[in-house]
Protein backbone atom coordinates (compact mmCIF):
# COMPACT_ATOMS: atom_id res chain seq x y z
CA UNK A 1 51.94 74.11 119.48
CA UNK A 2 49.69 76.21 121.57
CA UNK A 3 47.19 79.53 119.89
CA UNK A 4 49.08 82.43 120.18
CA UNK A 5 47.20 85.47 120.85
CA UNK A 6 47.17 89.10 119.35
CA UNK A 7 44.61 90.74 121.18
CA UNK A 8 41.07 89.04 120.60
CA UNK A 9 42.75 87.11 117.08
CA UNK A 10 44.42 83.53 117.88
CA UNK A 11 47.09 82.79 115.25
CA UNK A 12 48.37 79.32 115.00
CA UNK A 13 50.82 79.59 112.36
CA UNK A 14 54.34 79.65 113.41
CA UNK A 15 55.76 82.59 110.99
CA UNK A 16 52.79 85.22 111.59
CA UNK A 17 53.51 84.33 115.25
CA UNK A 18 57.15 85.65 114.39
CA UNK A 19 56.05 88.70 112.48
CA UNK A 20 53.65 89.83 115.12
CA UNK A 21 56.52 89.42 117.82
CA UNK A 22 59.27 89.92 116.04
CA UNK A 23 59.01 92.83 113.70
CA UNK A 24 57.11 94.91 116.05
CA UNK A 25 59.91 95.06 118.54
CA UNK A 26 62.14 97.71 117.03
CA UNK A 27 58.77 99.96 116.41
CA UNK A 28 57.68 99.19 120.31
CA UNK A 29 61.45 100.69 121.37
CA UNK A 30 61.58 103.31 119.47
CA UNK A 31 58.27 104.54 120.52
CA UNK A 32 58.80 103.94 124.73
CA UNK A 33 62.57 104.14 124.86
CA UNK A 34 62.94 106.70 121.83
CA UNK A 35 59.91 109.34 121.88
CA UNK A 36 58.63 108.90 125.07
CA UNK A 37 61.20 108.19 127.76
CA UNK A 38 63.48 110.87 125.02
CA UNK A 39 60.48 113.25 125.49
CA UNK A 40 60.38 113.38 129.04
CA UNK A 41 63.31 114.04 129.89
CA UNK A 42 63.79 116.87 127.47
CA UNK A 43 60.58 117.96 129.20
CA UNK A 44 63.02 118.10 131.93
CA UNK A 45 59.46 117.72 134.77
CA UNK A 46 60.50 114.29 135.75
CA UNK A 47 63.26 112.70 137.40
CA UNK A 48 64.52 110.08 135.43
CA UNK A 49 63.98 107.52 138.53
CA UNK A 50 60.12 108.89 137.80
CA UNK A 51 60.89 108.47 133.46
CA UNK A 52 62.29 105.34 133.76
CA UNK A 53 58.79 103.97 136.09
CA UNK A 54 56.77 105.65 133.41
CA UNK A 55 58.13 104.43 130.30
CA UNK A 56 58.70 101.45 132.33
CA UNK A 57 55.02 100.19 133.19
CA UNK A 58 53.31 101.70 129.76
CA UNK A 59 55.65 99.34 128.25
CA UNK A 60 54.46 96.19 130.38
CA UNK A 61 50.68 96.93 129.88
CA UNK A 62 51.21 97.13 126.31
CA UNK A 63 52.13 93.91 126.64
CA UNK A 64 48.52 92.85 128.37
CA UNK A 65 47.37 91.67 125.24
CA UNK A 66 48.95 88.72 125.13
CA UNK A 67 46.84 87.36 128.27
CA UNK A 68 50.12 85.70 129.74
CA UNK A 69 50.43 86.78 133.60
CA UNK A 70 54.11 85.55 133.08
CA UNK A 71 54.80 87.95 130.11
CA UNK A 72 53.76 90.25 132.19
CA UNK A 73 56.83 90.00 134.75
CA UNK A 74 59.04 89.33 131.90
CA UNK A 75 58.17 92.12 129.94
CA UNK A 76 58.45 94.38 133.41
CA UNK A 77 62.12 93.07 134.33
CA UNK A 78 63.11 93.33 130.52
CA UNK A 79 61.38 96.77 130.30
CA UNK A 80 63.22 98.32 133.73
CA UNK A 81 66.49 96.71 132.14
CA UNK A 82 66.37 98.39 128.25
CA UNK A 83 65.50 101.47 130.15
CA UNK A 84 68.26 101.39 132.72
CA UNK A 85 70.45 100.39 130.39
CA UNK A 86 68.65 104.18 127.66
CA UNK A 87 69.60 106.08 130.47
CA UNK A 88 73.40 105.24 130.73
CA UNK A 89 73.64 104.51 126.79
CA UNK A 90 70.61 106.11 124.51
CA UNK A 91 71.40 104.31 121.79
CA UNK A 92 67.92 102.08 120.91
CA UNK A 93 68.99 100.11 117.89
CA UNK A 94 70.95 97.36 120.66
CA UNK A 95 68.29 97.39 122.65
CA UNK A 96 65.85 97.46 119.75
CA UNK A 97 67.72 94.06 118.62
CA UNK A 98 67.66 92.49 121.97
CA UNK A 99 63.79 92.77 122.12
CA UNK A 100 63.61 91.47 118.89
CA UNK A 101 65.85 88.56 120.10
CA UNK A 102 64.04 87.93 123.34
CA UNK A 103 60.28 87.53 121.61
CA UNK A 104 62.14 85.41 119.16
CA UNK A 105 63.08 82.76 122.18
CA UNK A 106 59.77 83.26 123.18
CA UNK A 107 58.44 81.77 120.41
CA UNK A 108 61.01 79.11 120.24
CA UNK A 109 60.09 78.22 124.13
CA UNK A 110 56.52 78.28 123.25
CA UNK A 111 56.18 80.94 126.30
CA UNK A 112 53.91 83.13 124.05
């Protein structure tokens, strides 16, 4: 089993790698998906093609911390999806649960 990584601490205990991916997934949605893509477009300044980017790429460079280039991608394509997905449904506890679910395989692919 490789060190996972949570910023500059390197866990190698399977469960804490679970609680630091896992739980935070819901908080991580409701934060770019529920306050701040919600925000801006009550805002009403943005297009939501220009909302969607936004929220978008703040939520793949939270994800830098991890130091996995791959992630990266992942967390872009899976990012542009859940938000695509707000727009037409804003309802965040499914995607909320699907984030949780995809860090979850993550961990059981050894990817983070």
């Amino acid at each position: 089993m490789t060190n996972f990584c949570y910023g500059c601490l390197y866990i190698k205990d399977r469960f804490i790698q679970e609680v630091f991916t896992i739980k935070p997934s819901p908080v991580q949605e409701v934060f770019f998906r529920g306050i701040l893509f919600a925000e801006m477009k009550r805002a009403q300044i943005l297009d939501n093609k220009w909302i969607l980017l936004i929220s978008t790429l703040s939520f793949c460079f939270l994800h830098l911390i991890y130091r996995h280039p791959p992630l990266l991608l992942i967390a872009l394509i899976s990012g542009l999806t859940w938000g695509i997905i707000f727009t037409k449904w804003p309802n965040i506890w499914g995607i909320a649960i699907s984030h949780s679910l995809l860090g979850a395989l993550a961990i059981f692919l050894d990817v983070i």
